[in-house]
Protein backbone atom coordinates (compact mmCIF):
# COMPACT_ATOMS: atom_id res chain seq x y z
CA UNK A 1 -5.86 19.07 21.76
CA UNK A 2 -4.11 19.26 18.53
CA UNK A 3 -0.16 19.62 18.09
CA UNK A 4 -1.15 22.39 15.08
CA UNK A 5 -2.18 25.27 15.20
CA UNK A 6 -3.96 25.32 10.97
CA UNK A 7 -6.02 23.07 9.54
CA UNK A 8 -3.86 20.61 7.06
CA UNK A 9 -5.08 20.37 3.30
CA UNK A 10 -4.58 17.07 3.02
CA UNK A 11 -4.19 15.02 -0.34
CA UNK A 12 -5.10 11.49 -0.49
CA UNK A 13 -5.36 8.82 -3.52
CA UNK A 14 -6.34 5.17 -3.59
CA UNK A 15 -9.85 6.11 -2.64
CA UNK A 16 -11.31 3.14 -5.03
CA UNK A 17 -13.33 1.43 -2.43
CA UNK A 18 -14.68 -1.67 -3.87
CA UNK A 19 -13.54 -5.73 -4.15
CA UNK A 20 -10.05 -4.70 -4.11
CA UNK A 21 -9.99 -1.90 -2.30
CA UNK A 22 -7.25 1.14 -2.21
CA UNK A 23 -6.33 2.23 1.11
CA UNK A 24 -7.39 5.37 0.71
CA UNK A 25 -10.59 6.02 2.66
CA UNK A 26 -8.98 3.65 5.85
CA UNK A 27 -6.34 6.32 5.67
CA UNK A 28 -8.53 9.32 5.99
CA UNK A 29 -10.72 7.60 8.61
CA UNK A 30 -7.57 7.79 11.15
CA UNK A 31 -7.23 11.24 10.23
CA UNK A 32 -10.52 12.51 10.69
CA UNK A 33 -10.62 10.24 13.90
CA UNK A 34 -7.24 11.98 15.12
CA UNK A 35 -7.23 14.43 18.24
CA UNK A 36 -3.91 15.94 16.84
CA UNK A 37 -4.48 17.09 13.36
CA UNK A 38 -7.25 18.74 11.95
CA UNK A 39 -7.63 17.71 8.24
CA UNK A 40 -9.40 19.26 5.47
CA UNK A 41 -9.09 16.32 2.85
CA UNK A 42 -8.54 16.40 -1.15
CA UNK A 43 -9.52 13.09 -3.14
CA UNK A 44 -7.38 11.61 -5.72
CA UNK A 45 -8.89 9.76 -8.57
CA UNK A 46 -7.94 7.64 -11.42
CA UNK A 47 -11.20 6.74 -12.52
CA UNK A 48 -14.60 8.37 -12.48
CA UNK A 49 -16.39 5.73 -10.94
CA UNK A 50 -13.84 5.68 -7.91
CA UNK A 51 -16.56 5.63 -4.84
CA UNK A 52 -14.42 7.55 -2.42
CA UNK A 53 -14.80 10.40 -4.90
CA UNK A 54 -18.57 10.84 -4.12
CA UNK A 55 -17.94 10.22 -0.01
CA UNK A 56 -18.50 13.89 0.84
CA UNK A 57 -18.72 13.11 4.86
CA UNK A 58 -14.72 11.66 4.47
CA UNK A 59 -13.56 13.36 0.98
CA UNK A 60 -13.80 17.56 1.11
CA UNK A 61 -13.32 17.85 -2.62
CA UNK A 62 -12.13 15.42 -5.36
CA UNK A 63 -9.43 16.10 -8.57
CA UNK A 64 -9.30 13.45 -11.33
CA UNK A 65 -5.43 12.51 -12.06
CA UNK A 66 -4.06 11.34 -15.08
CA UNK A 67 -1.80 7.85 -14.61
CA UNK A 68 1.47 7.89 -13.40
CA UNK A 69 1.94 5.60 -16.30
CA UNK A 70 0.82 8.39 -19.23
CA UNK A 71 4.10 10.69 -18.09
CA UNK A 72 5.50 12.27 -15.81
CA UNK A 73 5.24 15.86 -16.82
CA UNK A 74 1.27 15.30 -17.24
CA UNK A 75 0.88 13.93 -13.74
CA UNK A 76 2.96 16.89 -12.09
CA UNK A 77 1.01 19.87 -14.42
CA UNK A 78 -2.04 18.10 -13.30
CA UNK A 79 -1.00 18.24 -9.35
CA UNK A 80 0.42 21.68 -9.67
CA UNK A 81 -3.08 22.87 -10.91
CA UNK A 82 -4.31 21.24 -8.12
CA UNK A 83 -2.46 22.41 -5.78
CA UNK A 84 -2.69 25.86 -7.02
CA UNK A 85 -6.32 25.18 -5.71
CA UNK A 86 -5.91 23.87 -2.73
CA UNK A 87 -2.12 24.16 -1.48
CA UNK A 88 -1.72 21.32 -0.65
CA UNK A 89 -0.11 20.37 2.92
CA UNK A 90 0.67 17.07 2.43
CA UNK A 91 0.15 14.23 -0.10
CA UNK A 92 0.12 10.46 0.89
CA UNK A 93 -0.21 8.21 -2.51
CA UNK A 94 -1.54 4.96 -1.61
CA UNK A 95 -0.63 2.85 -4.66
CA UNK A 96 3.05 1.25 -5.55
CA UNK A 97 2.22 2.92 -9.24
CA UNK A 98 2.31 6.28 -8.10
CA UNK A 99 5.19 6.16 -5.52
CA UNK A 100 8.33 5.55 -8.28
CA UNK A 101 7.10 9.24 -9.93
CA UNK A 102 6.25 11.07 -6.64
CA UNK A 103 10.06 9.64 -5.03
CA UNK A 104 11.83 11.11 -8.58
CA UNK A 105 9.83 14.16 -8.03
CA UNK A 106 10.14 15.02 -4.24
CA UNK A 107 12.69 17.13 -5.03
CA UNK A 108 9.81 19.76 -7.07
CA UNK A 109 7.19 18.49 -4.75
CA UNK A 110 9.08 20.27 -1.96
CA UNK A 111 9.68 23.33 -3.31
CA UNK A 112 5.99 23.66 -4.50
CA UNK A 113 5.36 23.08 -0.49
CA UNK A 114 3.77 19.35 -0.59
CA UNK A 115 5.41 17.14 1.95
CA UNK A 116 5.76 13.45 1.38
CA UNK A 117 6.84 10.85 3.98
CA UNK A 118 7.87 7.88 1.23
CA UNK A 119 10.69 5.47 0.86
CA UNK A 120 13.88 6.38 -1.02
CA UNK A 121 14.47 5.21 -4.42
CA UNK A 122 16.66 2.65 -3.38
CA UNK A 123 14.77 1.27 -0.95
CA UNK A 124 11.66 1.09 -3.28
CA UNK A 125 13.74 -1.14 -5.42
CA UNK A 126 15.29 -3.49 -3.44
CA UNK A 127 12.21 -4.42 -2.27
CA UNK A 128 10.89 -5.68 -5.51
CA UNK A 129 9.15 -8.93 -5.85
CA UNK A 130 11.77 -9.96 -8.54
CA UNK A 131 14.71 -8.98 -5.68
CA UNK A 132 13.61 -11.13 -3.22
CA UNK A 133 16.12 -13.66 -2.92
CA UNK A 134 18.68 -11.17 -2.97
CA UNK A 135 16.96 -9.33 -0.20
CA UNK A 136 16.50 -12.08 1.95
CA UNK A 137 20.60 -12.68 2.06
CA UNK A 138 21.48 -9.38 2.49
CA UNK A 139 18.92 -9.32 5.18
CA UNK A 140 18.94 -12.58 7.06
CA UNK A 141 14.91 -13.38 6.12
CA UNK A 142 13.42 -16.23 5.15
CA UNK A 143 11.87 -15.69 1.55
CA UNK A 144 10.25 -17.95 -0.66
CA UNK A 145 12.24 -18.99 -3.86
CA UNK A 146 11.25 -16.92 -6.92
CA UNK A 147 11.98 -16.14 -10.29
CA UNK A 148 11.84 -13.24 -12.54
CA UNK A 149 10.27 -14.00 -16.51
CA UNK A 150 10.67 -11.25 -19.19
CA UNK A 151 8.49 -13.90 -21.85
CA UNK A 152 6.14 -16.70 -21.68
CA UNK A 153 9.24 -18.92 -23.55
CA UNK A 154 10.35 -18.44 -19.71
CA UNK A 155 7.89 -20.80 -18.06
CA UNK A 156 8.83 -23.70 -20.58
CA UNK A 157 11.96 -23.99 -17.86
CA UNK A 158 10.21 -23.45 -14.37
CA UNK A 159 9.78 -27.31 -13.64
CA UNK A 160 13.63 -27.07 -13.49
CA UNK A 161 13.66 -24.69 -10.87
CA UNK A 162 10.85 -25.13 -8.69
CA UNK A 163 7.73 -27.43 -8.20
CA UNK A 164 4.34 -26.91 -9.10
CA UNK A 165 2.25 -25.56 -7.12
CA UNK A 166 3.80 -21.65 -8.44
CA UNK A 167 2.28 -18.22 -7.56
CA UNK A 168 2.45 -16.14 -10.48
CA UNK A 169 2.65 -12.60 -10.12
CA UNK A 170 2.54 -9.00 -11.53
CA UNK A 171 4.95 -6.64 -10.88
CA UNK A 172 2.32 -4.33 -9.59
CA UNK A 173 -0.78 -6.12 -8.14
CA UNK A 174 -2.23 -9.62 -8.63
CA UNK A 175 -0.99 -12.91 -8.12
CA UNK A 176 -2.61 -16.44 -8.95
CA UNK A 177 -1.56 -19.91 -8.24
CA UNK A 178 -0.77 -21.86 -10.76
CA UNK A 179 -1.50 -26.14 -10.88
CA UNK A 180 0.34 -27.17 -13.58
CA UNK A 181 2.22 -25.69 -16.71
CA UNK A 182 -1.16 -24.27 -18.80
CA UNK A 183 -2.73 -22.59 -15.67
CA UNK A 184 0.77 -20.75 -14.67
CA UNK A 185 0.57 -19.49 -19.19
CA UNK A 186 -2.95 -18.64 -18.35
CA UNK A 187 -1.87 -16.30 -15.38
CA UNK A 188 1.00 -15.22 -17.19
CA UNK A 189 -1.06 -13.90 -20.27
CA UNK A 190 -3.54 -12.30 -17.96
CA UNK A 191 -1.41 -10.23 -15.54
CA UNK A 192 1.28 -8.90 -18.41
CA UNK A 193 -1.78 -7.88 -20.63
CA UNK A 194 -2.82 -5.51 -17.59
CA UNK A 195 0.51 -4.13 -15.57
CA UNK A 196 3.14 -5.17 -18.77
CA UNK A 197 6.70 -7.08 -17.52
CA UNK A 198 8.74 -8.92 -15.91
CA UNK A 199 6.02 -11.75 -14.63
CA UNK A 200 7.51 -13.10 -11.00
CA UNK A 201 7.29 -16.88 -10.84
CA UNK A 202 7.27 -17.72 -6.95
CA UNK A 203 7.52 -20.98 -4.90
CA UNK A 204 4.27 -22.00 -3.04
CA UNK A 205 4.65 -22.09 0.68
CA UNK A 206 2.19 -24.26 2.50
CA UNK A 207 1.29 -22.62 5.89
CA UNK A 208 -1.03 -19.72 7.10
CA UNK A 209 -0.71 -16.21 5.68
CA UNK A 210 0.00 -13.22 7.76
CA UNK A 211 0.35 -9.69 7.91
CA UNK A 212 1.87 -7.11 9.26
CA UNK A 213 1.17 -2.96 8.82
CA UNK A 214 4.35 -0.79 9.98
CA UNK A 215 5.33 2.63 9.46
CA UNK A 216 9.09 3.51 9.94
CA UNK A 217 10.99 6.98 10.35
CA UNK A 218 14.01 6.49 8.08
CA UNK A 219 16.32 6.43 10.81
CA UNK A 220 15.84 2.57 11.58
CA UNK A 221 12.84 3.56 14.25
CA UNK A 222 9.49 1.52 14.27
CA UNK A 223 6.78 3.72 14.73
CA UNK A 224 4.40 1.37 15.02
CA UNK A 225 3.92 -2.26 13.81
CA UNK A 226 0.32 -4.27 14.08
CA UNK A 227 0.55 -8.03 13.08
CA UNK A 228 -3.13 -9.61 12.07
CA UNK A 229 -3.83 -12.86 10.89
CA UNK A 230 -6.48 -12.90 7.77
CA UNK A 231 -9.60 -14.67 8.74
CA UNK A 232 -11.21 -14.02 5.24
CA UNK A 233 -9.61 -14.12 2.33
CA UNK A 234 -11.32 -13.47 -1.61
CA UNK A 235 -10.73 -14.89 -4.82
CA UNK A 236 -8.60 -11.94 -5.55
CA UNK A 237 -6.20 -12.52 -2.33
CA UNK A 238 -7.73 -9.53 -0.56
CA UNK A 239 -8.16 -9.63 3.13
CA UNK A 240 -11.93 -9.38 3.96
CA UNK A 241 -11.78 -9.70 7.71
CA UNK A 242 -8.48 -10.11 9.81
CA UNK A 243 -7.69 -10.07 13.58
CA UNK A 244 -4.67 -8.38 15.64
CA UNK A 245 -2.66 -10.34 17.20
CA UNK A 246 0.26 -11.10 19.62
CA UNK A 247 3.12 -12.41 18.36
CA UNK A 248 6.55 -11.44 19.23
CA UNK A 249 8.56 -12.95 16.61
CA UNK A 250 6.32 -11.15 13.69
CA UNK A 251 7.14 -8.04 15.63
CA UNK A 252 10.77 -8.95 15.53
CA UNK A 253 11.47 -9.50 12.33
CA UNK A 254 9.03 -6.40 11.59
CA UNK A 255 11.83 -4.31 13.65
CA UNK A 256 14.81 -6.35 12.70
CA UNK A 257 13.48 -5.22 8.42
CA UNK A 258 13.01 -1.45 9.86
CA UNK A 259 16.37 -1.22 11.67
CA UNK A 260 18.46 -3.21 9.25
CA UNK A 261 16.99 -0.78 6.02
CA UNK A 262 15.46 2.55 7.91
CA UNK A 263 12.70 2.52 5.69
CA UNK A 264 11.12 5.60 5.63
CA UNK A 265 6.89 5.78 5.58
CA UNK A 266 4.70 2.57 5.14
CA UNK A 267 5.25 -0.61 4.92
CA UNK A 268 2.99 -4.01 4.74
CA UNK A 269 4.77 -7.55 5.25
CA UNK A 270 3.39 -10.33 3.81
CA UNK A 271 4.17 -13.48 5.80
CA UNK A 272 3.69 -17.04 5.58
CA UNK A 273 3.95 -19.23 8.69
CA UNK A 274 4.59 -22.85 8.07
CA UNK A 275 3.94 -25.51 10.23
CA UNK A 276 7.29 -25.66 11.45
CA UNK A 277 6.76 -22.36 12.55
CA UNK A 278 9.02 -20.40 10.50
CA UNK A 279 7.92 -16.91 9.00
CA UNK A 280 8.53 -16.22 5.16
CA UNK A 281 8.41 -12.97 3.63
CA UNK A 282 6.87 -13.13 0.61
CA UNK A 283 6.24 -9.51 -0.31
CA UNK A 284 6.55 -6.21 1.16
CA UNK A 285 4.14 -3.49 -0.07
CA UNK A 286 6.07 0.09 0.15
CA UNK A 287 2.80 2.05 1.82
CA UNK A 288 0.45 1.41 4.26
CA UNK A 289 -2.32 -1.41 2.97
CA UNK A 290 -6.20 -1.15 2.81
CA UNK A 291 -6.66 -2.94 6.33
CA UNK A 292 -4.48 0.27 7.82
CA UNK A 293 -7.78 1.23 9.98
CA UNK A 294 -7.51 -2.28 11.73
CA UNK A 295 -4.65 -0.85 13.40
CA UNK A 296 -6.16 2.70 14.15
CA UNK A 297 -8.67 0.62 15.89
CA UNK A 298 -6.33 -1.01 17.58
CA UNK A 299 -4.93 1.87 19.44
CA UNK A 300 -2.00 3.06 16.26
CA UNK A 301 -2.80 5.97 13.97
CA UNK A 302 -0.50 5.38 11.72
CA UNK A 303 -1.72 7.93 9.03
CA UNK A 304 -1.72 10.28 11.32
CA UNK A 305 1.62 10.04 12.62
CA UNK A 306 2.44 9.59 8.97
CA UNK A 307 1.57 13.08 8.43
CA UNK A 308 3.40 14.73 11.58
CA UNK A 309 6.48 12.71 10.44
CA UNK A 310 6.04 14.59 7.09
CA UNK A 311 6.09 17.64 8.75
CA UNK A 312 9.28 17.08 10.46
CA UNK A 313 7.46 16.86 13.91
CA UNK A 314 9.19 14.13 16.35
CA UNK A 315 6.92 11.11 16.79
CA UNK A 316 7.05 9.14 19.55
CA UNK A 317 6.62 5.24 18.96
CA UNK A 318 3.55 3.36 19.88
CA UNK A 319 4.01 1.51 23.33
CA UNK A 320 1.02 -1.02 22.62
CA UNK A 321 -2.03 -1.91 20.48
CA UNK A 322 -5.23 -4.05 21.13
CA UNK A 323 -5.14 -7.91 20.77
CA UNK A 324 -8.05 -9.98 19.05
CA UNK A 325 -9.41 -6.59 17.49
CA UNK A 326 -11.23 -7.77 14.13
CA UNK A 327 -12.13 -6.12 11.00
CA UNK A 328 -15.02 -7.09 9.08
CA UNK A 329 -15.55 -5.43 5.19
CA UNK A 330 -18.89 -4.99 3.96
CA UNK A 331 -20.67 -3.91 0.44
CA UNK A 332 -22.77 -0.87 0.94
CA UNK A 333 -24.74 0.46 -2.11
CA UNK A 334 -24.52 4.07 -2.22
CA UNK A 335 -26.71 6.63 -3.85
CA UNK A 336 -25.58 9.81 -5.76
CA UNK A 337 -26.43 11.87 -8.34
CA UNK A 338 -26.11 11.59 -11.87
CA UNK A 339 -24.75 15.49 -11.83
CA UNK A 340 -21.71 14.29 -9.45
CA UNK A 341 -20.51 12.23 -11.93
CA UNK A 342 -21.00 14.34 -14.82
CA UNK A 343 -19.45 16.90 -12.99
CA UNK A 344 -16.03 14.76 -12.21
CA UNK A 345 -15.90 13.22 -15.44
CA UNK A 346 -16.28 16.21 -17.58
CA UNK A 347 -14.05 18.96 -15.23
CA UNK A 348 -12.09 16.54 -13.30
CA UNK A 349 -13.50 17.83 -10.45
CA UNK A 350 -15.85 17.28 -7.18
């Protein structure tokens, strides 16, 4: 029985489906599984050899995009066209790079008719890796030390502030720890060359990493919240298999984050529990991560009450989810024709 009484043209990026996967085929998964939307789904892509493009039983059609990085004007023509093509119900970006341009532009994405459910500008920024500390005090959360380097001159003076082992990371994606002095240059080098500055410099905490997906209604609600603990883990940090689990205080802090800020849309927590049993933040991703089907799984659809909160419909939040649910990723070669790809690459289109 669905709550709609149209089928939603649905626009989805992040569909890059590989070693570090984008979250954007677990997202349309829960909306194809959900019994109250019907969904006809527009792809997304950056790149031509993004596999989600070429998915034709989860992705209806496929647009390239220029990068939010090459301009803003550029991005929005491009998405106009598109939705002049489709008209487009409702768009859910599914990478921190895009979600800075689409908040700035809401205002025009509205009055073309696209809804978004995203944070607000301000709480996109306090967020930032490089704000941590300050976030943590305003807060009351535990957060591990960090620093904020705008050269390589910086790291000459990290042994001051913190111990070695570091984590170095981008302001973006990556992060890499870091032995000694060289390694942590190494890192530094690498990550600027590909997302640019500041470089955050952040204290190693010894414990096990966990996780938890949320999605919030901007009114200091919890929609739903899944903690999972990663039981795989690649060279890259990505979580390759993870398990749900029960754990009240993760949910509490989860709530105490979504009450004390009413963030608005996704949200991933990443935790680290040490032995003394303390949980520290150590980042929070503003949109719902890759593993987001572990949680449809699990009983929460959170990208499809993601889209009735963009609507304006009243969600109600989850009551429950499923305990020691796994997730297990998997490489899967698949085949397609030569024509596809000529076809997106030289009209930007699928």
């Amino acid at each position: 029985m669905t709550t709609l009484d149209k089928t939603l043209t649905i626009a989805v990026s992040g569909i890059n489906n590989i070693d570090s996967p984008g979250p954007g085929i677990p997202v349309i998964r829960g909306l194809r599984e959900s019994d109250k939307i019907r969904a006809r789904i527009i792809g997304i892509a950056y790149e031509n050899l993004e596999p989600g493009a070429y998915m034709h039983d989860h992705v209806d059609k496929a647009y390239k995009m220029p990068y939010p990085s090459d301009g803003v004007e550029s991005y929005l023509e491009r998405l106009r066209y598109i939705h002049s093509r489709e008209h487009i119900d409702v768009l859910i970006p599914n990478f921190d790079s895009e979600l800075f341009t689409l908040m700035k532009s809401e205002k025009i994405l509205t009055e073309m008719g696209i809804r978004t459910f995203l944070p607000t500008l301000a709480q996109f920024e306090e967020r930032h890796k490089a704000n941590l500390p300050d976030y943590g005090r305003k807060y009351g959360v535990l957060v591990a030390n960090s620093e904020t380097l705008t050269s390589i001159a910086d790291l000459n003076h990290i042994r001051e502030k913190m111990e070695f082992p570091i984590v170095v990371k981008g302001k973006f994606y990556d992060a890499y720890i870091a032995y000694d002095l060289e390694q942590a240059r190494i890192y530094f080098n690498r990550i600027s060359a590909k997302w640019g500055l500041p470089i955050v410099v952040q204290e190693f905490i010894r414990g096990t990493e966990v996780n938890v997906i949320a999605l919030g209604d901007g009114r200091g609600n919890t929609i739903g919240a899944v903690p999972m603990r990663k039981q795989y883990i690649t060279d890259k940090g990505k979580a390759w298999g993870g398990i749900t689990l029960a754990d009240d205080t993760m949910m509490e802090l989860t709530q105490k984050i979504m009450h004390a800020t009413k963030w608005r849309g996704g949200m991933e927590l990443e935790l680290i529990r040490t032995k003394k049993d303390e949980l520290y933040l150590i980042e929070i991703n503003p949109r719902l991560p890759a593993w987001v089907y572990l949680a449809v799984a699990a009983g929460q659809n959170l990208p499809e009450a993601l889209v009735r909160l963009a609507l304006g419909e009243a969600v109600q939040p989850f009551a429950r989810y499923d305990v020691g649910k796994m997730f297990i990723r998997y490489s899967y070669d698949m085949i397609c024709e030569l024509r596809e790809f000529e076809q997106l690459s030289t009209h930007g289109e699928l």
